[in-house]
Protein backbone atom coordinates (compact mmCIF):
# COMPACT_ATOMS: atom_id res chain seq x y z
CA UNK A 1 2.31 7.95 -12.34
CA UNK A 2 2.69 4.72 -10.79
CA UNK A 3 0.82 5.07 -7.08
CA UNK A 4 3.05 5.04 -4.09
CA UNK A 5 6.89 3.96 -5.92
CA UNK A 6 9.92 5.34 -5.14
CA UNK A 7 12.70 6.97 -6.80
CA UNK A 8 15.57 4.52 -6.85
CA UNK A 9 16.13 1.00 -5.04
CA UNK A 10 17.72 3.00 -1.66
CA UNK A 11 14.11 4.85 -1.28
CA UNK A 12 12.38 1.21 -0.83
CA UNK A 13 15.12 0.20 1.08
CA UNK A 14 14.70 3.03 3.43
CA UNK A 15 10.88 2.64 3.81
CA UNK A 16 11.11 -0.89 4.83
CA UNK A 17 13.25 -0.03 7.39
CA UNK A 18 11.24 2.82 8.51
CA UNK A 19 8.07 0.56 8.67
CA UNK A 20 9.96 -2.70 10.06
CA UNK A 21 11.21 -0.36 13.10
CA UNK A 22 7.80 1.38 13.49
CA UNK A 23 6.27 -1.87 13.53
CA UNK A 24 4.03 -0.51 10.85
CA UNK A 25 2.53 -3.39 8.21
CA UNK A 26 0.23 -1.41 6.41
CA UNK A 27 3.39 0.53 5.26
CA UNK A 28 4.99 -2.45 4.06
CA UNK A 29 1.74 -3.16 2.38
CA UNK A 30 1.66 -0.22 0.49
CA UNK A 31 5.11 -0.41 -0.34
CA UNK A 32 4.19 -3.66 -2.40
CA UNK A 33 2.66 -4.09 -5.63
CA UNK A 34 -1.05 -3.97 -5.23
CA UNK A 35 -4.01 -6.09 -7.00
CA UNK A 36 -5.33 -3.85 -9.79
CA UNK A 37 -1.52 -3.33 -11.01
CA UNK A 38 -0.71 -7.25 -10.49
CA UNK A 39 -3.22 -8.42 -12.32
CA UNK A 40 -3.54 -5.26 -15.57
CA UNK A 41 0.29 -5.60 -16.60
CA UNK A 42 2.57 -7.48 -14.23
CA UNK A 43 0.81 -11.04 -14.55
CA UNK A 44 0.03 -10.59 -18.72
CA UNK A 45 3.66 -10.31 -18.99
CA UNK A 46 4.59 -13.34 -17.01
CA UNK A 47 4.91 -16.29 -19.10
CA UNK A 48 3.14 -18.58 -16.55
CA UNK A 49 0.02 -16.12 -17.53
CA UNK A 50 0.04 -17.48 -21.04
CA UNK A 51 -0.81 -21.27 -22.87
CA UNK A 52 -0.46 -24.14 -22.23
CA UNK A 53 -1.58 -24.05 -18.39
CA UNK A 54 -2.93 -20.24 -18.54
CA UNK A 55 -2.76 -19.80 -14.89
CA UNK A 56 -5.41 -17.63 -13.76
CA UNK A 57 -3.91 -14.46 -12.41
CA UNK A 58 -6.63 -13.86 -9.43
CA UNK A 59 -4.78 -17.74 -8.24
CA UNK A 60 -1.95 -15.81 -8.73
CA UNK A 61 -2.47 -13.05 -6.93
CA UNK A 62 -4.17 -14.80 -4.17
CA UNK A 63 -1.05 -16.98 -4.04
CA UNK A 64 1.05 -14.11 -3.89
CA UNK A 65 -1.04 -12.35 -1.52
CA UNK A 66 -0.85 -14.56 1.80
CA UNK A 67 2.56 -14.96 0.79
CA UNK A 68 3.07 -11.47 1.64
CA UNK A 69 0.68 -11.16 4.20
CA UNK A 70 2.85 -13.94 6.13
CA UNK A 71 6.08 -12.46 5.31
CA UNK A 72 5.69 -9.05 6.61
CA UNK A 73 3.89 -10.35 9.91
CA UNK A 74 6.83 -12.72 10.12
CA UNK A 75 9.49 -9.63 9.58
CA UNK A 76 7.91 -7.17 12.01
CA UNK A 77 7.33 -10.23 14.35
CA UNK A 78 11.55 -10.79 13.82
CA UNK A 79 13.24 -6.89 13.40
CA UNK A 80 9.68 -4.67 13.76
CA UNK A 81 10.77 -1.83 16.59
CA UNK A 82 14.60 -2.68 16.92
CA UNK A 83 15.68 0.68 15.55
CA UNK A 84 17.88 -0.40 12.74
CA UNK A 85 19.45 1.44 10.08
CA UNK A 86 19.51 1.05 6.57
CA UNK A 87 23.11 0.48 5.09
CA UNK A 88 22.62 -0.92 1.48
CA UNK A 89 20.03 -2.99 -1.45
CA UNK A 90 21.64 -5.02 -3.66
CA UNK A 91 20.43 -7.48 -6.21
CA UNK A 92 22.15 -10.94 -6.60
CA UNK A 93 20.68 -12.22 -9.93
CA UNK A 94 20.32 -11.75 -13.13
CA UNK A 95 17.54 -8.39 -14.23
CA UNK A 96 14.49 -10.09 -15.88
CA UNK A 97 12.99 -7.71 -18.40
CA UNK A 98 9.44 -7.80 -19.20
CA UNK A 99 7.01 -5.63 -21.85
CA UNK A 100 6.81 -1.76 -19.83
CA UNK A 101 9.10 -2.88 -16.43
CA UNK A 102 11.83 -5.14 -15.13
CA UNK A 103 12.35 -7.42 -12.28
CA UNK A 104 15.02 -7.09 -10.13
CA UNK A 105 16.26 -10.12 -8.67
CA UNK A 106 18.08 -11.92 -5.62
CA UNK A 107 17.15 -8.79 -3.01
CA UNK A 108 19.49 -8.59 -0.03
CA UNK A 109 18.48 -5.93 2.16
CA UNK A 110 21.49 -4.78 4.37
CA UNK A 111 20.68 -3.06 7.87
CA UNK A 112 22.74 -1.87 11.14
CA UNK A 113 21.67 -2.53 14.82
CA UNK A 114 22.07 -0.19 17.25
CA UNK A 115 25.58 -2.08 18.41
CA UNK A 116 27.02 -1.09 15.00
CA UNK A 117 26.80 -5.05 13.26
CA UNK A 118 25.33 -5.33 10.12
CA UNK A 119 23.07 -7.89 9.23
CA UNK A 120 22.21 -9.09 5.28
CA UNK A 121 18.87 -10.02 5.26
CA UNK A 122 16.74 -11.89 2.12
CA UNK A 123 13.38 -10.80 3.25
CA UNK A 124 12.05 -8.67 0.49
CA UNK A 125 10.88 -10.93 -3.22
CA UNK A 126 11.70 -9.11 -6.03
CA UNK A 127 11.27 -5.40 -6.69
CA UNK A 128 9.14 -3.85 -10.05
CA UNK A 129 10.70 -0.67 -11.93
CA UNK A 130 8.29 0.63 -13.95
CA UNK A 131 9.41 4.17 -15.73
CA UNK A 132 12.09 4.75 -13.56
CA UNK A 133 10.16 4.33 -10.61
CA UNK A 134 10.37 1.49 -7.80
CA UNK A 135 8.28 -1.12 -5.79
CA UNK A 136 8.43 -4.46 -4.76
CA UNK A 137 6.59 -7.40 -5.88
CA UNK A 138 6.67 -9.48 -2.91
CA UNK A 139 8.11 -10.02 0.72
CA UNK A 140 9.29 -13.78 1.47
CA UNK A 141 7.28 -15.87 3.79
């Protein structure tokens, strides 16, 4: 089984909530797609991975990497211990299918403060689905 994914889109969406108002990055971190899976079968199935330019998928990952790292310091930094709720995920573009997962696209994560107003917020990258099961790739910087 794929280590630490969730059962459906709403799982993740709960989780990041639960981390954002606990404040807690190294949930968020595992909540994200980790190194060993990046770079054994997501990056091989990107087509930046291939010729011509064969990017080097340890660039990519490092790449990748602090652009996480800055995104979820900048998201607990901006909602991390506000007590929202989670309302709704949605996906805005187009599903990108790849050999063994897909990418979903265009995340809009939507929470509730305390006061009752909803908020749509594009923090979270893309999310994986491997065999039914969820995680995302990335948070946005």
């Amino acid at each position: 089984m794929w280590k630490e994914s969730l059962d459906s889109p709403d799982q993740l969406g709960l989780a990041v909530v639960d981390a954002l108002n606990r404040k807690d990055i190294a949930q968020l971190n595992r909540l994200r797609v980790q190194r060993q899976a990046y770079l054994a079968w997501i990056w091989p199935a990107f087509p930046a991975s291939r010729p011509p330019s064969n990017f080097p998928g340890d660039f990519a990952w490092s790449n990748l990497n602090t652009k996480c790292n800055i995104g979820m310091k900048k998201w607990i930094n901006r909602y991390g211990g506000r007590n929202l709720q989670f309302v709704s995920i949605r996906f805005d573009q187009p599903q990108e299918n790849y050999d063994g997962f897909h990418l979903l696209r265009g995340t809009v994560l939507t929470l509730q403060n305390a006061a009752g107003e909803k908020q749509e917020l594009e923090i979270l990258g893309s999310v994986i689905v491997k065999d039914d099961r969820y995680k995302l790739l990335s948070y946005e910087d």
